[in-house]
Protein backbone atom coordinates (compact mmCIF):
# COMPACT_ATOMS: atom_id res chain seq x y z
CA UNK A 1 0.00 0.00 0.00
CA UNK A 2 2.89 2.28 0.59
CA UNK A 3 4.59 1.93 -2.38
CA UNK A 4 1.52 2.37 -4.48
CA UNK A 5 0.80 5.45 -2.36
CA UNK A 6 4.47 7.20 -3.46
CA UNK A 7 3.46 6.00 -7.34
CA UNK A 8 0.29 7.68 -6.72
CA UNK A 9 1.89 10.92 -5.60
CA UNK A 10 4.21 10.89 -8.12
CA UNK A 11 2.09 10.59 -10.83
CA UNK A 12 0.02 12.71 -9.45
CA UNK A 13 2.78 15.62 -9.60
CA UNK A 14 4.07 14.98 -12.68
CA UNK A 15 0.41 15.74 -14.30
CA UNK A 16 0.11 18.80 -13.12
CA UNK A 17 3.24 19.75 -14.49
CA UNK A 18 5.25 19.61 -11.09
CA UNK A 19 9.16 19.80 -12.32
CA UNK A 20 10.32 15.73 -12.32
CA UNK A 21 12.95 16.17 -9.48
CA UNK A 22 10.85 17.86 -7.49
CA UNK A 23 7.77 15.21 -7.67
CA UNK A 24 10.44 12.52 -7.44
CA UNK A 25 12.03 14.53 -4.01
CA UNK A 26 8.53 14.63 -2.84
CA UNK A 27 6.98 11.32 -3.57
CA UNK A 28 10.76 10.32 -1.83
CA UNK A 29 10.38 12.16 1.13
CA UNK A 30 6.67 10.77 2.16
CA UNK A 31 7.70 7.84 1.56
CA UNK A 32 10.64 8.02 4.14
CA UNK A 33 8.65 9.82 6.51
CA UNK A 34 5.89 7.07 6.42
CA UNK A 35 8.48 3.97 6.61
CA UNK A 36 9.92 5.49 10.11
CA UNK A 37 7.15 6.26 11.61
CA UNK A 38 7.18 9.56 11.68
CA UNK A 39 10.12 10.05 13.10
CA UNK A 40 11.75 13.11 11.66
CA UNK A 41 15.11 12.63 12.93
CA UNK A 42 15.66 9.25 11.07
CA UNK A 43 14.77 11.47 7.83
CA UNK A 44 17.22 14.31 8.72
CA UNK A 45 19.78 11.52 9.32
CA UNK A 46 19.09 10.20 5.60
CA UNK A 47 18.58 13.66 3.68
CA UNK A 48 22.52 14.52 5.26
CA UNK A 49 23.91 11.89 3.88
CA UNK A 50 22.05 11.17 0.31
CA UNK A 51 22.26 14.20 -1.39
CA UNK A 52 26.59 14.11 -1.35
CA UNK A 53 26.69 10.09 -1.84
CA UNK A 54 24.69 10.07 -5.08
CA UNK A 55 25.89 12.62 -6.58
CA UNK A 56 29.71 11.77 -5.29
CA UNK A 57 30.89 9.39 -8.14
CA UNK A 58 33.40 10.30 -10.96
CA UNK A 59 31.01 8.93 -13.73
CA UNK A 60 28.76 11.29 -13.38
CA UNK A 61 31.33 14.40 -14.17
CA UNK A 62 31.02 12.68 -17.88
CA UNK A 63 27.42 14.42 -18.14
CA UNK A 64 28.53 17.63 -18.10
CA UNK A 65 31.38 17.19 -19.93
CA UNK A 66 29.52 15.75 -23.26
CA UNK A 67 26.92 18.04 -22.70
CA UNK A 68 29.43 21.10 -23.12
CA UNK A 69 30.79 19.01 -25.99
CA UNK A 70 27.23 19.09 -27.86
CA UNK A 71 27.11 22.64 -27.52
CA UNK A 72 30.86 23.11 -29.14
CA UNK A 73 29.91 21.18 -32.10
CA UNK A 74 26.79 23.02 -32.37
CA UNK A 75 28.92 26.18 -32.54
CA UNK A 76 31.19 24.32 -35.47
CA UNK A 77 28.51 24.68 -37.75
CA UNK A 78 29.72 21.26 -39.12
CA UNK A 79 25.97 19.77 -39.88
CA UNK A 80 25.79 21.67 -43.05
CA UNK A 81 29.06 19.83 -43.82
CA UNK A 82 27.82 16.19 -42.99
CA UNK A 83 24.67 16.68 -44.89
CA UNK A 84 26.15 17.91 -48.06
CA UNK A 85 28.44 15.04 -47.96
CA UNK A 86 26.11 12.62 -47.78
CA UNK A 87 23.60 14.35 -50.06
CA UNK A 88 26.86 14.18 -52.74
CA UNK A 89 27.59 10.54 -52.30
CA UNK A 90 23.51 9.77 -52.47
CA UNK A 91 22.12 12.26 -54.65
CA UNK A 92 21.17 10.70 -57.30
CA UNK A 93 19.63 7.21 -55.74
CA UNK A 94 15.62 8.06 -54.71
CA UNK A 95 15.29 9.51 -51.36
CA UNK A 96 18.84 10.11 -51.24
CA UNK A 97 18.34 13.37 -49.48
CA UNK A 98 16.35 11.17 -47.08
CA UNK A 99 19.69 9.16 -46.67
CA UNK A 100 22.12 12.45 -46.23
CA UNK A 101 19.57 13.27 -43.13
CA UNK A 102 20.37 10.11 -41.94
CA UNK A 103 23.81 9.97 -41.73
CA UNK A 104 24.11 13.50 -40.64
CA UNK A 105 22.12 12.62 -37.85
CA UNK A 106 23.95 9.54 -37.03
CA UNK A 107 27.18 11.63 -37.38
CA UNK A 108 25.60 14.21 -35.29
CA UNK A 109 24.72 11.92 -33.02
CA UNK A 110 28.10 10.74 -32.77
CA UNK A 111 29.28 14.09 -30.76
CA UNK A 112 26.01 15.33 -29.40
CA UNK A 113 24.67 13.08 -27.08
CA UNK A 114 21.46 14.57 -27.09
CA UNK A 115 18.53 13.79 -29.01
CA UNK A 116 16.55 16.64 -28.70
CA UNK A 117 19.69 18.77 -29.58
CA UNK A 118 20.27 16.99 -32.94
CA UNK A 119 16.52 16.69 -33.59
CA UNK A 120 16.09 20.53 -33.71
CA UNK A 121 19.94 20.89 -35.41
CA UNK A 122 18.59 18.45 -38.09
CA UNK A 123 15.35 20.20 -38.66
CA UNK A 124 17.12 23.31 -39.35
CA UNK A 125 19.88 22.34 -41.75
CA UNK A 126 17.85 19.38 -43.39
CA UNK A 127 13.95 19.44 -43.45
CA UNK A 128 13.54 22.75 -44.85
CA UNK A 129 16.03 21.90 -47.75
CA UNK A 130 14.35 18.14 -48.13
CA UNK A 131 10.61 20.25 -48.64
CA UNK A 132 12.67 22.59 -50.71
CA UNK A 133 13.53 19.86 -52.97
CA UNK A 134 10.01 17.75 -53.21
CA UNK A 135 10.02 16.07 -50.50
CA UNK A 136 6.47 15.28 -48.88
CA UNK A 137 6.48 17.94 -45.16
CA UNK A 138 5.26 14.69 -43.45
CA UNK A 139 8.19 12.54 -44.65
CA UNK A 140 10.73 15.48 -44.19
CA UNK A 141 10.29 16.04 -40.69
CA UNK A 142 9.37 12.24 -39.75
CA UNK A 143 12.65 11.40 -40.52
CA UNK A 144 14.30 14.19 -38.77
CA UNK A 145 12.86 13.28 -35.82
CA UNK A 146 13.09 9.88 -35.81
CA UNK A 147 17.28 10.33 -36.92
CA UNK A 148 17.68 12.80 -33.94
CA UNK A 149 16.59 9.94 -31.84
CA UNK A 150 19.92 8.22 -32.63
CA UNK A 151 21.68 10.59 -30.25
CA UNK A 152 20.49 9.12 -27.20
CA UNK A 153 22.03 5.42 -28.41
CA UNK A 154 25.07 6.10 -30.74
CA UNK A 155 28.32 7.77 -28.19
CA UNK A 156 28.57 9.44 -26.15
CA UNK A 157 25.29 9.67 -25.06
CA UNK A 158 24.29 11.44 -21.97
CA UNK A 159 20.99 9.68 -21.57
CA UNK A 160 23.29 6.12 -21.33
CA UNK A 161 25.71 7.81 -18.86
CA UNK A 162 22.64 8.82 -16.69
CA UNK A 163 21.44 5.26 -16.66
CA UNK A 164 24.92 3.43 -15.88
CA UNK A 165 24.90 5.87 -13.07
CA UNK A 166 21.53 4.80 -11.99
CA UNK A 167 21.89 0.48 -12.62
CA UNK A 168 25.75 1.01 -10.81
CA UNK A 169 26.74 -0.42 -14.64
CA UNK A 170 29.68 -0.02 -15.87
CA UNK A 171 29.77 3.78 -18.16
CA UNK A 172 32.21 2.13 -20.77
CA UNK A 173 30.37 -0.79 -21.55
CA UNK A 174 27.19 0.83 -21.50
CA UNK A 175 28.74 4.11 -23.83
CA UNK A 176 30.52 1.25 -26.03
CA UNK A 177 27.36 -1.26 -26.20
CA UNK A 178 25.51 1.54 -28.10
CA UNK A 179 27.22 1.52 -31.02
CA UNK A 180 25.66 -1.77 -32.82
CA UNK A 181 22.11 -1.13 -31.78
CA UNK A 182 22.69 2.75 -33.18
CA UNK A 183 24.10 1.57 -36.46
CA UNK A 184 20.74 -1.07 -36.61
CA UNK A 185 17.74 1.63 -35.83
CA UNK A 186 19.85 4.06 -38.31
CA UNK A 187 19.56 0.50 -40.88
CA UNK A 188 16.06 0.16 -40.07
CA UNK A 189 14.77 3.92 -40.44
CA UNK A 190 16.42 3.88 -43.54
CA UNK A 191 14.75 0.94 -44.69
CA UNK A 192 11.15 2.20 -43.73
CA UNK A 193 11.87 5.37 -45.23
CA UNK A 194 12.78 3.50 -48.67
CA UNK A 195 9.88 0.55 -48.22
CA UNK A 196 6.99 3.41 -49.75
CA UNK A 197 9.84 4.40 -52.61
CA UNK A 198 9.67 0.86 -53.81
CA UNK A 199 6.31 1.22 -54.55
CA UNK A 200 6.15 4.67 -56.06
CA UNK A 201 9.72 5.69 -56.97
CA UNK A 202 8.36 9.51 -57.82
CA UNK A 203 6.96 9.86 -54.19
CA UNK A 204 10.45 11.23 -53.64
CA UNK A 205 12.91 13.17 -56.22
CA UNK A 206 16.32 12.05 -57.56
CA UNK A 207 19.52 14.32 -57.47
CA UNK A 208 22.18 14.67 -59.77
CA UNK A 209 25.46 12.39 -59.62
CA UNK A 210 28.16 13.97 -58.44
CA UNK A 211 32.21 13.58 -59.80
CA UNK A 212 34.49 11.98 -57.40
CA UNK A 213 36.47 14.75 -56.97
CA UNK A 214 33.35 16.81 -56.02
CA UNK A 215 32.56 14.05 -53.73
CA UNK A 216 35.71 14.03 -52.01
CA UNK A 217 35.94 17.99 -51.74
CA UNK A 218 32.86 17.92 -49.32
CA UNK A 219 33.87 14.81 -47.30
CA UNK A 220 37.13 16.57 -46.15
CA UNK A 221 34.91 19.75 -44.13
CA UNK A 222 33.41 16.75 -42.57
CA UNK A 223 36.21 14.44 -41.44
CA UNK A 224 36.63 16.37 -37.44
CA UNK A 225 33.57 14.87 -36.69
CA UNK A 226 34.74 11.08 -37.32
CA UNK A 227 38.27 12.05 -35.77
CA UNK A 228 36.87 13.31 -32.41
CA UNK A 229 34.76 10.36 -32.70
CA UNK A 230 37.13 8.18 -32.92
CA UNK A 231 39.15 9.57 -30.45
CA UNK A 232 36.54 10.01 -27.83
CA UNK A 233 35.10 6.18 -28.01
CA UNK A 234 38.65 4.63 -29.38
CA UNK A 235 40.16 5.86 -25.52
CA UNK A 236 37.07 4.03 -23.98
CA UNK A 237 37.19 1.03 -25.75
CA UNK A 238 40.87 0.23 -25.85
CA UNK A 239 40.80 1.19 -22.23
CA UNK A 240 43.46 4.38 -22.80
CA UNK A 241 41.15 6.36 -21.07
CA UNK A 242 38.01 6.65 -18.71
CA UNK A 243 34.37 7.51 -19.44
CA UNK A 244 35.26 10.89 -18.39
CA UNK A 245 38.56 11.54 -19.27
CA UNK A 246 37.51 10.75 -23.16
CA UNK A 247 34.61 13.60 -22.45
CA UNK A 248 36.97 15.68 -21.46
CA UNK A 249 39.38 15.29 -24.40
CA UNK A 250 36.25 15.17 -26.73
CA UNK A 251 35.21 18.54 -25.12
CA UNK A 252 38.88 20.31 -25.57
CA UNK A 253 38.78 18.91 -29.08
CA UNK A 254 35.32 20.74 -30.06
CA UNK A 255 36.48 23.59 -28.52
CA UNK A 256 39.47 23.57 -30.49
CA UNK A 257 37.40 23.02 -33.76
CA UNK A 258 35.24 26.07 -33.17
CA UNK A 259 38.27 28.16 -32.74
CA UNK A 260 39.94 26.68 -36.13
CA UNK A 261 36.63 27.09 -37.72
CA UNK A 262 36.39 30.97 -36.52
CA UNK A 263 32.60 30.06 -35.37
CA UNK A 264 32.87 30.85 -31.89
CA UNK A 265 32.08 34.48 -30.13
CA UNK A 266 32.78 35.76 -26.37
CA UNK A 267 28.53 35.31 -25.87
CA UNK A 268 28.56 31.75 -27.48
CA UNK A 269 30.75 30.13 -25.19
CA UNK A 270 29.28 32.44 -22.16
CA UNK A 271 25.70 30.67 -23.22
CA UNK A 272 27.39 27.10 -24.01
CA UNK A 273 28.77 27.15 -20.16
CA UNK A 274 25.33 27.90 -19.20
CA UNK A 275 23.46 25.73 -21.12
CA UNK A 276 25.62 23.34 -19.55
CA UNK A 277 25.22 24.28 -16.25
CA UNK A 278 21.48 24.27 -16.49
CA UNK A 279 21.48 21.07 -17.80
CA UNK A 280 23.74 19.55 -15.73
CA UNK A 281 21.99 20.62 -12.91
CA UNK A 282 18.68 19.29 -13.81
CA UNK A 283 20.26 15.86 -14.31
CA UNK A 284 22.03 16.16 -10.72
CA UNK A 285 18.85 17.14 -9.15
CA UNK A 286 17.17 13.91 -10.67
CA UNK A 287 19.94 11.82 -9.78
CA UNK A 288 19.72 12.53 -5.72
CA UNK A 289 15.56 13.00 -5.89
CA UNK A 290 16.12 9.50 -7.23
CA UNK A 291 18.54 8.18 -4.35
CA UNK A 292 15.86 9.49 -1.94
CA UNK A 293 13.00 8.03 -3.81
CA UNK A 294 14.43 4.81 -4.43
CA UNK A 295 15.93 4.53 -0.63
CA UNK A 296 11.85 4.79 0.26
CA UNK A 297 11.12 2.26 -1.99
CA UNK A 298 13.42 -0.32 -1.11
CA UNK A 299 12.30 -0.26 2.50
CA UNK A 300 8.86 -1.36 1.12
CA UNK A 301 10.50 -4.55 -0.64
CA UNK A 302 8.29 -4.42 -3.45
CA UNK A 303 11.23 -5.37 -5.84
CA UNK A 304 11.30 -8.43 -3.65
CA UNK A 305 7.92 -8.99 -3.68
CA UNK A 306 7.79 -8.81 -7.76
CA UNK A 307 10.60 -11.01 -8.29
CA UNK A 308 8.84 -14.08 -6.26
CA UNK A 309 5.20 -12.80 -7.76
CA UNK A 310 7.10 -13.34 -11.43
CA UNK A 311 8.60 -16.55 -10.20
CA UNK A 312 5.34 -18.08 -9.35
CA UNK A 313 3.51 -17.01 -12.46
CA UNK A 314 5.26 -19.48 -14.21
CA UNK A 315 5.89 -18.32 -17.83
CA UNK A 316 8.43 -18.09 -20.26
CA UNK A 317 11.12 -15.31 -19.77
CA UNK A 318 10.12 -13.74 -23.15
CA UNK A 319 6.40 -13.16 -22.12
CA UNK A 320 7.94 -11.35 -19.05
CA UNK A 321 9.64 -9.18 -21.76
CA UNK A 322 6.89 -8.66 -23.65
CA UNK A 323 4.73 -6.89 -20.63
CA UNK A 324 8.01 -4.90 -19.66
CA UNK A 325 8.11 -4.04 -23.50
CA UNK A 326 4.60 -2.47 -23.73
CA UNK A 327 5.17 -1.12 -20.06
CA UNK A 328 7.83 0.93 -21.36
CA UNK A 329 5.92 1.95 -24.35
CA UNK A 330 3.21 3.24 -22.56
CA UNK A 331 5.55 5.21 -20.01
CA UNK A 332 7.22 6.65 -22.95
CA UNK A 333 4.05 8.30 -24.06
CA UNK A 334 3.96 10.31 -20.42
CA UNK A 335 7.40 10.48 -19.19
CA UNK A 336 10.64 11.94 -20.12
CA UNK A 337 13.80 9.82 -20.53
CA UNK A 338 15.51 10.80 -17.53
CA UNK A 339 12.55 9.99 -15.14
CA UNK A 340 11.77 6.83 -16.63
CA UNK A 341 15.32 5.55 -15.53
CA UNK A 342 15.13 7.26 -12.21
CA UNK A 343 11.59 5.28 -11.30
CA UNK A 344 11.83 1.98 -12.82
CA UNK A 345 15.09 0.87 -13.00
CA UNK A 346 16.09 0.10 -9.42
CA UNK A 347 12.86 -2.16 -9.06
CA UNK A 348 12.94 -3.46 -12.59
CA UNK A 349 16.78 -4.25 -12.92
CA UNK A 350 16.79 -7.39 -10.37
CA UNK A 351 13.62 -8.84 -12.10
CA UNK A 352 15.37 -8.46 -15.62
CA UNK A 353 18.82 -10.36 -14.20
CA UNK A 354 16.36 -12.92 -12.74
CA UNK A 355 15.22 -13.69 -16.08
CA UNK A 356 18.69 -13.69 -17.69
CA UNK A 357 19.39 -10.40 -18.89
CA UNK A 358 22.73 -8.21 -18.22
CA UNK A 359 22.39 -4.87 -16.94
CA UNK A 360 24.30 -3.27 -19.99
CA UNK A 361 21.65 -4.93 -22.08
CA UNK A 362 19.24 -3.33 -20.25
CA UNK A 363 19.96 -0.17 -20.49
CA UNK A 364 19.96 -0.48 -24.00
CA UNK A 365 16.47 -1.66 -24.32
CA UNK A 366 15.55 0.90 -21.93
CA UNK A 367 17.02 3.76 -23.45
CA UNK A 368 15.63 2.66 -27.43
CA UNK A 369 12.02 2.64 -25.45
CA UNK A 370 12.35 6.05 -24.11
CA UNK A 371 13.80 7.28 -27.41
CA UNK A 372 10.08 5.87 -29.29
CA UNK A 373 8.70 8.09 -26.76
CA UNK A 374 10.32 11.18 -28.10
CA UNK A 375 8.70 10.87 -31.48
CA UNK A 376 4.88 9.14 -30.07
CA UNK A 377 1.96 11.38 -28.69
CA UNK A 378 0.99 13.12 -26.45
CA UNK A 379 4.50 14.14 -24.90
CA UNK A 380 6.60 13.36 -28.29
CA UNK A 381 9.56 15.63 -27.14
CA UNK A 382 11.64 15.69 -30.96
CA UNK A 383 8.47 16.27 -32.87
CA UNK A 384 7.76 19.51 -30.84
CA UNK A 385 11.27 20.60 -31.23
CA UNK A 386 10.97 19.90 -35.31
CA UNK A 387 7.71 21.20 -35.71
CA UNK A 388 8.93 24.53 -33.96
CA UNK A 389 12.30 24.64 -35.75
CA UNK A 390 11.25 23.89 -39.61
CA UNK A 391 7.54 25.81 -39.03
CA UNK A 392 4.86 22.80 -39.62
CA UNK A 393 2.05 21.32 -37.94
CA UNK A 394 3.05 19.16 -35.04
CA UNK A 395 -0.20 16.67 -36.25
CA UNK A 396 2.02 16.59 -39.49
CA UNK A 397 5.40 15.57 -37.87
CA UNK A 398 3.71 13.40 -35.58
CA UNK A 399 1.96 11.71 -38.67
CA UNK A 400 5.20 11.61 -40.33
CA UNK A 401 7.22 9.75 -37.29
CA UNK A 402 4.47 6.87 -36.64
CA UNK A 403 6.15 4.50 -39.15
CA UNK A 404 9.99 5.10 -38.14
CA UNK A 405 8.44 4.09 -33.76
CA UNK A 406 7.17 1.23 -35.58
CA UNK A 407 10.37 0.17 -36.80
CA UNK A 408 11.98 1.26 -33.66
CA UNK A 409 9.75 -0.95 -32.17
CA UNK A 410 10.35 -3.81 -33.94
CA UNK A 411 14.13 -3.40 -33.10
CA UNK A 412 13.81 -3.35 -29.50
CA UNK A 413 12.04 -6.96 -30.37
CA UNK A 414 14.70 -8.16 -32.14
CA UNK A 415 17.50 -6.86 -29.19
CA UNK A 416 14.79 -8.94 -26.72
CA UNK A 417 14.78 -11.95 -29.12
CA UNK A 418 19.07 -11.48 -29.82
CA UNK A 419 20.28 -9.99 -26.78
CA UNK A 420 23.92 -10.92 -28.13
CA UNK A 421 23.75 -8.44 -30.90
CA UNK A 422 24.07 -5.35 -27.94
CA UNK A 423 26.54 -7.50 -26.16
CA UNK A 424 28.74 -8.48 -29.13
CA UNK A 425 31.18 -4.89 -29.04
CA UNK A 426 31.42 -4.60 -25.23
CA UNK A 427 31.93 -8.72 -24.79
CA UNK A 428 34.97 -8.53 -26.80
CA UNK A 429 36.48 -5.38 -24.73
């Protein structure tokens, strides 16, 4: 009863708009109140020690780091650069604009870290020329939505640092482990996007083909974003560097590209910092309202209490996957990212071991089902963003994203039915 009486709060906050650390802080502190019986002192005891022990942990200094990073690369002005090299290499195959999006948004992706961030980046340098050129406005800004999604898998992504902070998992594996399953939703939105040409090639125009020397003079402007890349995720993986010292390098080296590039002004790296530091601090503030919420709800041993309710049920692990699947789904229509991992994680983690799952997998699956969310009704974070940015209808965009969460979907099936293909990369570390 106690534990549904925090959800019940909670939920209760975050529909009338109540900020998501602060409903989490104060379906937290009920909670402890209510366990010790009212005895204040026992809280005051907890509340001096939680708020410096959750947030005391090297990993999360990453956050802020990639987050300043984003903002440096935004400065660059290199998405122009990525698009028009994939636009030259694709131009003249149907819906090869479609496919320069892409892989702008995967490179994007690639030193962002946020989705929302490359969603509205995206919808400025890339739907208005795709309309521009023929495209349909619905498939235009579907696929610039669905693309900026990427962010929030392919490294470094912030979202994934937030959750191997959360699970106690390991911030390499988990920042490593998102390259394969980034690379396959990027595969599959491509796909979708191409499944309508098939049937009606003229749906979508057809460039010009470009010379090879034209091809290779707009690949070059684009090449910092694979080196920092590379750099950034090589560290991690061949263990040269940590989580966060590779953010930090990645950060120094965007900062050095904005200089190089002449982009930067006094005011834009004034705003970057605090950008960052707003940003930052939001995630912080989620990460101890978490520690205090999740303290609560341990002393009600409802993760126990699932765990033996799943064990006598009986059925196959899969089926158990399947409700957790549409669970997340549904939460992804209300909730934001960040409070998704905050809530469900510590009580959902042990049942998902139980059944045979790792923890790095995990927060794979759960970060592709809060990235569907981003681009479904009625919260649909990226199609706000891209509606706003390239001036449509947000009806339109949302119209225009429905067949890209399908596929999404259908990937987060395949990573339930194939768990090896997100474990393949960080298994071999």
């Amino acid at each position: 009863m106690i534990a549904l009486l925090l959800l019940v709060i909670l939920i209760g906050l975050i529909i009338i708009r109540v900020p998501v650390s602060f409903a989490i802080m104060a379906a937290g502190l009920v909670g402890l109140v209510v366990m010790s019986g009212g005895q204040l002192g026992a809280v005051n005891g907890i509340m001096e020690v939680i708020p410096v022990s959750s947030v005391q942990t090297l990993s999360l200094s990453a956050i802020p780091l990639f987050i300043l990073m984003a903002h440096f690369m935004l400065m660059s002005g290199l998405m122009d650069s990525l698009f028009d090299a994939g636009r030259t290499f694709f131009g003249r195959t149907p819906g090869g604009t479609g496919i320069a999006s892409t892989l702008a948004g995967v490179g994007f992706s690639a030193v962002s870290g946020s989705s929302t961030a490359a969603a509205a980046t995206l919808a400025k340098t890339t739907s208005t020329r795709m309309i521009e050129e023929g495209y349909r406005p619905t498939t235009a800004t579907g696929i610039v939505a669905s693309v900026g999604t990427l962010a929030g898998m392919i490294p470094p992504s912030i979202i994934l640092v937030f959750y191997a902070v959360t699970a106690e998992a390991n911030v390499g594996d988990l920042i490593i482990a998102g390259i394969v399953p980034g690379l396959i939703i990027a595969a599959a939105l491509m796909i979708t996007m191409f499944i309508p040409i098939l049937f009606d090639p003229s749906s979508v125009p057809a460039g010009q083909p470009s010379p090879v020397s034209e091809k290779l003079k707009k690949i070059v402007p684009a090449l910092p974003i694979a080196i920092i890349f590379a750099v950034v995720v090589g560290a991690i993986y061949f263990g040269l560097a940590t989580p966060t010292e590779s953010a930090a390098i990645g950060c120094l080296a965007a900062f050095l590209l904005v200089v190089a590039r002449r982009r930067g002004t006094w005011q834009g790296f004034v705003d970057a910092l605090i950008e960052t530091v707003k940003t930052s601090a939001m995630i912080f503030a989620i990460v101890i309202a978490a520690h205090v919420f999740g303290h609560a709800f341990t002393e009600t041993k409802v993760a126990e209490r699932l765990l033996e309710w799943v064990g006598e049920l009986g059925v196959p692990s899969l089926v158990i996957m399947g409700m957790l699947l549409l669970m997340y789904l549904v939460l992804g229509f209300f909730m934001d990212q960040v409070a998704i991992i905050a809530l469900t994680v510590p009580i959902v983690l042990p049942l998902v071991e139980s059944l045979g799952y790792d923890a790095v997998w995990f927060g794979i699956f759960v970060v592709l089902m809060g990235e569907i969310g981003l681009i479904t009704p009625p919260l649909g974070l990226n199609v706000f963003v891209v509606a706003r940015a390239a001036g449509r209808d947000t009806v339109e965009v949302f119209r225009g994203s429905a067949p890209y969460a399908g596929a999404m979907v259908v990937v987060a099936i395949v990573f339930v039915l194939w768990p090896e293909l997100v474990l393949w990369l960080p298994n071999l570390m």
